[in-house]
C-alpha atoms as a PDB file:
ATOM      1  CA  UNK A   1     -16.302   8.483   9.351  1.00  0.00           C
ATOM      2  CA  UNK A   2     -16.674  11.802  11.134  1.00  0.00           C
ATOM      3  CA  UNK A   3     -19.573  14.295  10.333  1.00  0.00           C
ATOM      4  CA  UNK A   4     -18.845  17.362   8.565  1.00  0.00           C
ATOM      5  CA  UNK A   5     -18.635  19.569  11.524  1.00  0.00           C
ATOM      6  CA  UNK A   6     -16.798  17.660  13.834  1.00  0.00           C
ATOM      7  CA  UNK A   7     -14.167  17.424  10.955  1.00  0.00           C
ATOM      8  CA  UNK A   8     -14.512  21.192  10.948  1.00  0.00           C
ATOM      9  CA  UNK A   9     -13.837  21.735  14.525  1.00  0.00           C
ATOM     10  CA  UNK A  10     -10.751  18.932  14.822  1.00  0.00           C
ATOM     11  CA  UNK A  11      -9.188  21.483  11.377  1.00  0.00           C
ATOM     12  CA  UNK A  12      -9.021  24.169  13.962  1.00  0.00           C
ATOM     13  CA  UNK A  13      -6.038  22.067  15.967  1.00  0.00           C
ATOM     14  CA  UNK A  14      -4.182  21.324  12.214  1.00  0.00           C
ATOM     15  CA  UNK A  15      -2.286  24.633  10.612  1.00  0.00           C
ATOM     16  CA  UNK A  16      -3.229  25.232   7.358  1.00  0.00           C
ATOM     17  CA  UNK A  17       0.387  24.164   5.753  1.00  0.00           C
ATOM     18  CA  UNK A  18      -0.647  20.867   7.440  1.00  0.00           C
ATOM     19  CA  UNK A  19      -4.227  20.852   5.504  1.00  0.00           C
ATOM     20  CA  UNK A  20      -2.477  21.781   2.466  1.00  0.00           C
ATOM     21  CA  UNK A  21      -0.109  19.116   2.437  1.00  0.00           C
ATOM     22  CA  UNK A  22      -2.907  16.783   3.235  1.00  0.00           C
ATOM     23  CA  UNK A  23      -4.506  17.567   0.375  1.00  0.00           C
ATOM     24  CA  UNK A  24      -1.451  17.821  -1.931  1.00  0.00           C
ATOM     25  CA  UNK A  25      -0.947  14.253  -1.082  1.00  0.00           C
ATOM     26  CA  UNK A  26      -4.326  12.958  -1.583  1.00  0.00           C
ATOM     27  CA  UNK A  27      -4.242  13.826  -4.993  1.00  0.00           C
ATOM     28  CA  UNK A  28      -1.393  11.837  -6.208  1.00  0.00           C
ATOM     29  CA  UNK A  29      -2.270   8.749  -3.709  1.00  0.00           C
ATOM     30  CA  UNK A  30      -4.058   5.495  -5.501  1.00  0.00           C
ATOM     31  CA  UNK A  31      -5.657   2.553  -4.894  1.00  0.00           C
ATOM     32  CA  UNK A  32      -5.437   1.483  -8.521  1.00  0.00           C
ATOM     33  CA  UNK A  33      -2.044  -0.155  -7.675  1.00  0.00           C
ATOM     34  CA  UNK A  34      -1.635  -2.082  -4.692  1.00  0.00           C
ATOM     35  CA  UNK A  35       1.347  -4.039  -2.449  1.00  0.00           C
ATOM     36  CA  UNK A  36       0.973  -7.547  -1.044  1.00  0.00           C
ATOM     37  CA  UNK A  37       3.782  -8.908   1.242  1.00  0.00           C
ATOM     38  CA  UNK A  38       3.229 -12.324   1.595  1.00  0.00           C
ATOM     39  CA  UNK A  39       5.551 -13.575   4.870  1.00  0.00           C
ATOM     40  CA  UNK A  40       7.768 -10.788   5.008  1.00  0.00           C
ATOM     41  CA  UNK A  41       9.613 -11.683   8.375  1.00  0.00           C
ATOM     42  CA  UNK A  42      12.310  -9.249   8.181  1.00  0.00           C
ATOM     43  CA  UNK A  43      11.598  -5.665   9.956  1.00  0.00           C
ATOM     44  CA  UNK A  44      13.560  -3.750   7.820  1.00  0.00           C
ATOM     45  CA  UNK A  45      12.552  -5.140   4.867  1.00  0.00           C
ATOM     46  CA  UNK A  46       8.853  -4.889   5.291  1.00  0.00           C
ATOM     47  CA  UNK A  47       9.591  -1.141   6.078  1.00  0.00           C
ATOM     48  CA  UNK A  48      11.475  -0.619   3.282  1.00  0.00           C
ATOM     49  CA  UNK A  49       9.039  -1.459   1.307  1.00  0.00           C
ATOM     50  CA  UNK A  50       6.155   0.715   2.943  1.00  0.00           C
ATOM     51  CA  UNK A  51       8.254   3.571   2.971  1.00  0.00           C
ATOM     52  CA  UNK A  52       8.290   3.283  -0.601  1.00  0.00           C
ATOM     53  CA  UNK A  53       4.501   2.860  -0.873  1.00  0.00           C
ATOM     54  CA  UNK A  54       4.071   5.953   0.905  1.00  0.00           C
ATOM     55  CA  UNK A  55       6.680   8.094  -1.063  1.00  0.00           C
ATOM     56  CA  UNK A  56       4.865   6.459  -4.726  1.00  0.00           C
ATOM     57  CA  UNK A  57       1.501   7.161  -3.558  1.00  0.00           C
ATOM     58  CA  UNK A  58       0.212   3.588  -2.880  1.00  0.00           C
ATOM     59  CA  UNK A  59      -2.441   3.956   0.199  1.00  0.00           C
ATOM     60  CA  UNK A  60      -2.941   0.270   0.904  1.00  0.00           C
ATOM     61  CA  UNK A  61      -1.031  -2.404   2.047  1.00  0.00           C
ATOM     62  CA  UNK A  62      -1.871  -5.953   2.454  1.00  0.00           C
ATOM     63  CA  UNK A  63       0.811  -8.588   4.464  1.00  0.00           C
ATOM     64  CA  UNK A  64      -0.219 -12.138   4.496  1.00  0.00           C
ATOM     65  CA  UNK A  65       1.215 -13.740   8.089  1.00  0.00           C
ATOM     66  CA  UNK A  66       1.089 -17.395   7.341  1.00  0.00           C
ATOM     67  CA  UNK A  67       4.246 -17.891   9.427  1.00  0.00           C
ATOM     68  CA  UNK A  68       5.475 -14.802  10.138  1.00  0.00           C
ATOM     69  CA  UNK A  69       4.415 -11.575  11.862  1.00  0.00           C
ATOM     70  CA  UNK A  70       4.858  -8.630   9.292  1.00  0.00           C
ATOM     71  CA  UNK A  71       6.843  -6.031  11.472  1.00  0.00           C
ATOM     72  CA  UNK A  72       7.630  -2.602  10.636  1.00  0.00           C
ATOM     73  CA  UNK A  73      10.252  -0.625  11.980  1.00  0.00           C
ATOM     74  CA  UNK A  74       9.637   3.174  12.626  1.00  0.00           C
ATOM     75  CA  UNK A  75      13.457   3.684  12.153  1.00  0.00           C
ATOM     76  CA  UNK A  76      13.554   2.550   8.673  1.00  0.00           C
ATOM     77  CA  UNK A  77       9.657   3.503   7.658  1.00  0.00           C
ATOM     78  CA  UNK A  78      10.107   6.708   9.080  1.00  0.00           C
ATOM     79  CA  UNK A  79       6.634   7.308  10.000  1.00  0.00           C
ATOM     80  CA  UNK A  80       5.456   6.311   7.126  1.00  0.00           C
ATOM     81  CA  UNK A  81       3.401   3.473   8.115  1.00  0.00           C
ATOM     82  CA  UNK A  82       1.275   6.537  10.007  1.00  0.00           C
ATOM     83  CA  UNK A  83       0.056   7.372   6.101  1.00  0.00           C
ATOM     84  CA  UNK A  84      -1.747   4.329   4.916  1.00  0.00           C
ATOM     85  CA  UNK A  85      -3.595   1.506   5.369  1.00  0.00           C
ATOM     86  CA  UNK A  86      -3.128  -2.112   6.306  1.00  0.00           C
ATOM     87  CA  UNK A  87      -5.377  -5.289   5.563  1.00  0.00           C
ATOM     88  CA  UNK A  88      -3.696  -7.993   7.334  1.00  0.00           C
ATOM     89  CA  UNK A  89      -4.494 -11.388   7.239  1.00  0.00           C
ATOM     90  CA  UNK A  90      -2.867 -13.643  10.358  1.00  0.00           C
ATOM     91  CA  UNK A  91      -5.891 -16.232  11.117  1.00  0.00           C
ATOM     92  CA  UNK A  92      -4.937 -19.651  11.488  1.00  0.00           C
ATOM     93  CA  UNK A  93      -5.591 -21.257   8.007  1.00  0.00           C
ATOM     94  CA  UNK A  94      -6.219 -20.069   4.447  1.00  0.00           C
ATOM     95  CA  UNK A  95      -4.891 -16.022   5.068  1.00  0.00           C
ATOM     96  CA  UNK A  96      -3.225 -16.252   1.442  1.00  0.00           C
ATOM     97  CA  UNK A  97      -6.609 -17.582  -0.217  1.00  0.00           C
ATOM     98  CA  UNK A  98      -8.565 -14.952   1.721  1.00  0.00           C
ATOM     99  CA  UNK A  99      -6.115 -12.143   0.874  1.00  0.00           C
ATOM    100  CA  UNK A 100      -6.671 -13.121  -2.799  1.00  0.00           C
ATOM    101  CA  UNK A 101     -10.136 -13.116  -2.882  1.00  0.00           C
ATOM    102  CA  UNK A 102     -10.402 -10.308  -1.305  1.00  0.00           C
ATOM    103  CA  UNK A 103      -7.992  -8.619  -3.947  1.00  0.00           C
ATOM    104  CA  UNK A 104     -10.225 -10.414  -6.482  1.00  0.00           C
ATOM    105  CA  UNK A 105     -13.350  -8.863  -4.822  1.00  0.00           C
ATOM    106  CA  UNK A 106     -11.679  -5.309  -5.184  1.00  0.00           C
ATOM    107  CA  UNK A 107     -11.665  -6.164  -8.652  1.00  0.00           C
ATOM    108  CA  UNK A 108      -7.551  -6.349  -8.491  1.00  0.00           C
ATOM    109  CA  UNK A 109      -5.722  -8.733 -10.913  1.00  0.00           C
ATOM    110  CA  UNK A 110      -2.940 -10.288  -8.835  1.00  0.00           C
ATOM    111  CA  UNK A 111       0.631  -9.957 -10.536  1.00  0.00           C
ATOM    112  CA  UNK A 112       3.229 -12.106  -8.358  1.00  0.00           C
ATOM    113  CA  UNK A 113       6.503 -10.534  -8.700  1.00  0.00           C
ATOM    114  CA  UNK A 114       9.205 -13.169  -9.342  1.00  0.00           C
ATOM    115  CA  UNK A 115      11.891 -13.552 -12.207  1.00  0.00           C
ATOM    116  CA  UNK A 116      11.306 -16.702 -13.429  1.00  0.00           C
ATOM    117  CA  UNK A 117       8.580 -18.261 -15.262  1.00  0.00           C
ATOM    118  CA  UNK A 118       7.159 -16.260 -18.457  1.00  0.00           C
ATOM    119  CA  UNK A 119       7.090 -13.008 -16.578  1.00  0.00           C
ATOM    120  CA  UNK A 120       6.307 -10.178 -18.351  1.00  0.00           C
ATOM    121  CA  UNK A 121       9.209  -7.123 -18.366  1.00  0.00           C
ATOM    122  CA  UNK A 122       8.167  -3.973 -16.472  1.00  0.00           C
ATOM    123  CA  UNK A 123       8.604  -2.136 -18.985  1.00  0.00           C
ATOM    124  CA  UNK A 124       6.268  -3.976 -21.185  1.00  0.00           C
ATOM    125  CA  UNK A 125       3.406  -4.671 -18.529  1.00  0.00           C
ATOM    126  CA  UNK A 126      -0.010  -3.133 -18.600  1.00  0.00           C
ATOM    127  CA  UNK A 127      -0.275  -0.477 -16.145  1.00  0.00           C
ATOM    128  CA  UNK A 128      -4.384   0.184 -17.112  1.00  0.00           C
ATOM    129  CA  UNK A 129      -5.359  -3.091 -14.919  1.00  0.00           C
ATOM    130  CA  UNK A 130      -5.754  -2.849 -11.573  1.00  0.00           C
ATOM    131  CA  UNK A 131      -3.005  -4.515  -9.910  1.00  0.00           C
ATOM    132  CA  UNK A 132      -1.768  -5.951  -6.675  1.00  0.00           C
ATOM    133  CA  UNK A 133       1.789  -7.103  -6.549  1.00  0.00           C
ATOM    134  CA  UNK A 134       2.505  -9.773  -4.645  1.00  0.00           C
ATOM    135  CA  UNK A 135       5.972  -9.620  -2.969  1.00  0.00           C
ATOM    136  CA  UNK A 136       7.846 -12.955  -1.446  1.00  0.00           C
ATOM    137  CA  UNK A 137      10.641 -13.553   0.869  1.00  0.00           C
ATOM    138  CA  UNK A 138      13.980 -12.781  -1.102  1.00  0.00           C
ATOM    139  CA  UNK A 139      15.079 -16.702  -0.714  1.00  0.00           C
ATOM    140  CA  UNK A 140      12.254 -18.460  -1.690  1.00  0.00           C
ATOM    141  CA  UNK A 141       9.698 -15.839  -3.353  1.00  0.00           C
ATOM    142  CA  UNK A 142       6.254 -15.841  -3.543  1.00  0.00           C
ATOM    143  CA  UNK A 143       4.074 -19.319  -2.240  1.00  0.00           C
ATOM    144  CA  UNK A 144       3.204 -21.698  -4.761  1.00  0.00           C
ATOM    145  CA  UNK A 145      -0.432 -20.963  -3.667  1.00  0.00           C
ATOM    146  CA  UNK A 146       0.125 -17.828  -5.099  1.00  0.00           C
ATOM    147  CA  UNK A 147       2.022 -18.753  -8.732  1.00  0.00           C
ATOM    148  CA  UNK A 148      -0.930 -21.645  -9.233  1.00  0.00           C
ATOM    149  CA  UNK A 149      -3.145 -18.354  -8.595  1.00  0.00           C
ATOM    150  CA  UNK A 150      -1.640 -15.234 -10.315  1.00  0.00           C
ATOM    151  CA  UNK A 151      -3.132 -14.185 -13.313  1.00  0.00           C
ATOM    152  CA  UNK A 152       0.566 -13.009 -14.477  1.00  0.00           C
ATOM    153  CA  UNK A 153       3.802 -12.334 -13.170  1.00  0.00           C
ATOM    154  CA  UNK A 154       6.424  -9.505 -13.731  1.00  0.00           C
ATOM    155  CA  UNK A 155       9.812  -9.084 -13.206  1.00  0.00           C
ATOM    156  CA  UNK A 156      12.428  -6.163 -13.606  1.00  0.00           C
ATOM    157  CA  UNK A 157      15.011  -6.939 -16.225  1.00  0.00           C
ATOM    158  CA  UNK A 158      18.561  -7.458 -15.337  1.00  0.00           C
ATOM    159  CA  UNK A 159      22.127  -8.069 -16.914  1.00  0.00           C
ATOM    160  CA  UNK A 160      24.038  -8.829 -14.433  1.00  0.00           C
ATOM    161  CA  UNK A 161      25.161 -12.421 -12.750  1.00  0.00           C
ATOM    162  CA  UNK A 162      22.633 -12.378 -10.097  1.00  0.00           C
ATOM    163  CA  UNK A 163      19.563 -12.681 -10.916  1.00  0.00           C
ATOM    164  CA  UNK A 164      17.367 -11.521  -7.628  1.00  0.00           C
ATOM    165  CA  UNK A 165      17.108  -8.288  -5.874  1.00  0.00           C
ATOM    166  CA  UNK A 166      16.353  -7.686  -2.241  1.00  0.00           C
ATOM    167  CA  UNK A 167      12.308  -7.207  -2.351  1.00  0.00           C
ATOM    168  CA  UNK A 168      12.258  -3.934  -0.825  1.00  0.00           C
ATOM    169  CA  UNK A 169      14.871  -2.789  -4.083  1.00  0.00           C
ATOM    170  CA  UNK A 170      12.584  -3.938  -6.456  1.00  0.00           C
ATOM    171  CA  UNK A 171       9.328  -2.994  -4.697  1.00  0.00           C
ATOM    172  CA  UNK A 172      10.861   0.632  -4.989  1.00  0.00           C
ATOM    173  CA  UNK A 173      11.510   0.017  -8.811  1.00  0.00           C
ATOM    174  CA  UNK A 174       8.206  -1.396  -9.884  1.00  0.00           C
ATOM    175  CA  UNK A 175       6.583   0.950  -8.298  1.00  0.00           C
ATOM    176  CA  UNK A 176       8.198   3.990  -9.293  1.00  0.00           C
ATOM    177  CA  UNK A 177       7.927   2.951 -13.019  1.00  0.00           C
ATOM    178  CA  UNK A 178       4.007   1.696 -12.984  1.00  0.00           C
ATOM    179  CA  UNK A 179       3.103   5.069 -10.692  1.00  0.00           C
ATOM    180  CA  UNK A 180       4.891   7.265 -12.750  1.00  0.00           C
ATOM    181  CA  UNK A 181       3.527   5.673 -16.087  1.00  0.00           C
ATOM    182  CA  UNK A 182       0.277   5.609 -15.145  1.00  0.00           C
ATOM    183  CA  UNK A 183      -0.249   9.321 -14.621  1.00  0.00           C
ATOM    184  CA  UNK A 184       0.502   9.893 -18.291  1.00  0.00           C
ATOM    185  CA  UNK A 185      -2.222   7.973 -19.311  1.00  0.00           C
ATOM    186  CA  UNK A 186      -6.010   8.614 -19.076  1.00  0.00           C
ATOM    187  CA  UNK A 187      -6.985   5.821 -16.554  1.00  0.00           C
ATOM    188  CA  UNK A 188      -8.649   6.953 -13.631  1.00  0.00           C
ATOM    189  CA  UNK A 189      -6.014   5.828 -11.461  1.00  0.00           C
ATOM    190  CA  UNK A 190      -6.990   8.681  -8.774  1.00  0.00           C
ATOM    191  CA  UNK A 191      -8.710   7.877  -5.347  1.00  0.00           C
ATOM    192  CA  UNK A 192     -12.405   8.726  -5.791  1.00  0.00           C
ATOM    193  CA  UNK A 193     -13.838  11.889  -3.403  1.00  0.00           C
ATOM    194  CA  UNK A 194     -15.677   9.882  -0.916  1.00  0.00           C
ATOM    195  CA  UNK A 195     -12.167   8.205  -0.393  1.00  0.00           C
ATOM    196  CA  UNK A 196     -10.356  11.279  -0.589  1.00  0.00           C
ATOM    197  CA  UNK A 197     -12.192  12.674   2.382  1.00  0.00           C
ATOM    198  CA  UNK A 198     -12.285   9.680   4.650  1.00  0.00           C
ATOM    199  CA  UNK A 199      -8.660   9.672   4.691  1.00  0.00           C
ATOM    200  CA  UNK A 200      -8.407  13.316   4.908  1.00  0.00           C
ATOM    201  CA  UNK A 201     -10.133  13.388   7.986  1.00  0.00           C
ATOM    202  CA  UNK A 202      -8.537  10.013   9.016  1.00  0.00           C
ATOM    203  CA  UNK A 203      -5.402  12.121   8.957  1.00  0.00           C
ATOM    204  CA  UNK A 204      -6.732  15.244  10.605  1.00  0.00           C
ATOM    205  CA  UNK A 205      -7.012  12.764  13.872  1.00  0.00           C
ATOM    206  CA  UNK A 206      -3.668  11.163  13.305  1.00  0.00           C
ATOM    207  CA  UNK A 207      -2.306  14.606  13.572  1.00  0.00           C
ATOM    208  CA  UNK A 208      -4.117  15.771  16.725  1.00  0.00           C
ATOM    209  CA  UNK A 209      -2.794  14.670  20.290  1.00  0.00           C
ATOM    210  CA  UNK A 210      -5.223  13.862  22.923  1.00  0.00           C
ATOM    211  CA  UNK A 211      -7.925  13.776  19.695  1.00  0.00           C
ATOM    212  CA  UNK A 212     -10.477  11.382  21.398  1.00  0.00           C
ATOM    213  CA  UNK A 213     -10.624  13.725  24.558  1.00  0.00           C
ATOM    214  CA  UNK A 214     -11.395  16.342  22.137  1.00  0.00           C
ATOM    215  CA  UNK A 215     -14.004  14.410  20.103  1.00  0.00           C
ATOM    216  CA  UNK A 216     -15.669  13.576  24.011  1.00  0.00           C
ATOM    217  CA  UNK A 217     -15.588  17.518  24.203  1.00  0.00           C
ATOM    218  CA  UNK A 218     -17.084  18.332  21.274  1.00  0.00           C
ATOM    219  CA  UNK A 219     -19.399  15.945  21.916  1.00  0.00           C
ATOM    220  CA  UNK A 220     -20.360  16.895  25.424  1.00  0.00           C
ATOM    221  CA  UNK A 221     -20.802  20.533  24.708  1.00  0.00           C
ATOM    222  CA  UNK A 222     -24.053  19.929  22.151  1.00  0.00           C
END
């Protein structure tokens, strides 16, 4: 992380409607809730589904490339993949086991998102725990690895014939009912300051062009 005046000098290159929003966002983004997409080969899909991270305040995404390279299209995320950040797990081997732990680590309670089994209704699940949801290909779901795992599942109810939606759909459902549900509660479900301002000034860069030759300047000029 940058020091405190180098941050100072790069705010000089972002307007101050730019700060603002910056810091407008911050304080509705979270890391209480989290999105896992575990072999998520289609583009558009995968975007879908960080563009609605971004827009419901969810800063980090995890993608689990056992077979498959998670992809995301800048037509359909709309530069929202710019926004957040990714853990992503593409060793040869155990990445789903090592993604879980380290969800485990982060003290998250992994919730794989599938409508069979005993799920438990959105509207009906817990929204205090921390939580990653765990999203599968729309054919086959979520691994086994990660049903033997889960400590509980959830699924959005339907009345229909069809009893699946496309992941990116329900992605954008869950999440818009567990964000919006949880800010009417009194969990701290807020990021904490020290995490506040190392993405603030994460962002600050993203916005600057030519930012490392300015950083070298800065730097130079001591």
């Amino acid at each position: 992380m940058i020091d405190n005046d180098l941050l100072a000098y790069l705010e000089g290159y972002v307007t101050e409607n730019r700060k603002n929003l910056f810091k407008k966002v911050l304080a509705e983004r979270t890391k209480h809730f989290t999105v896992v997409l575990e072999d998520i080969y289609q583009p558009h899909n995968a975007s879908a589904v960080v563009r609605s991270c971004d827009i419901f305040g969810i800063q980090d995404v995890y993608a689990i490339e056992n077979r498959y390279t998670s992809k995301v299209s800048r037509h359909v995320a709309k530069g929202s993949q710019k926004w957040l950040d990714f853990y992503r797990y593409k060793k040869d081997g155990n990445n789903t086991q090592r993604c879980i732990q380290d969800l485990r680590d982060r003290g998250y309670q992994i919730i794989g998102t599938t409508p069979h089994n005993d799920s438990c209704l959105l509207p009906d699940f817990d929204i205090t725990k921390k939580s990653a949801f765990v999203f599968g290909v729309e054919r086959d779901g979520i691994s086994e690895y990660v049903k033997n795992e889960a400590d509980g599942f959830l699924k959005i109810p339907m009345v229909g014939f069809t009893e699946s939606l496309n992941i990116s759909v329900a992605a954008a459902i869950i999440l818009q009912d567990v964000t919006n549900r949880i800010k009417k509660t009194d969990t701290n479900w807020q990021l904490t300051p020290s995490e506040k301002s190392k993405i603030y000034a994460e962002w600050i860069q993203k916005s600057i062009k030519n930012v490392d030759k300015l950083i070298e300047y800065y730097h130079n000029k001591e």
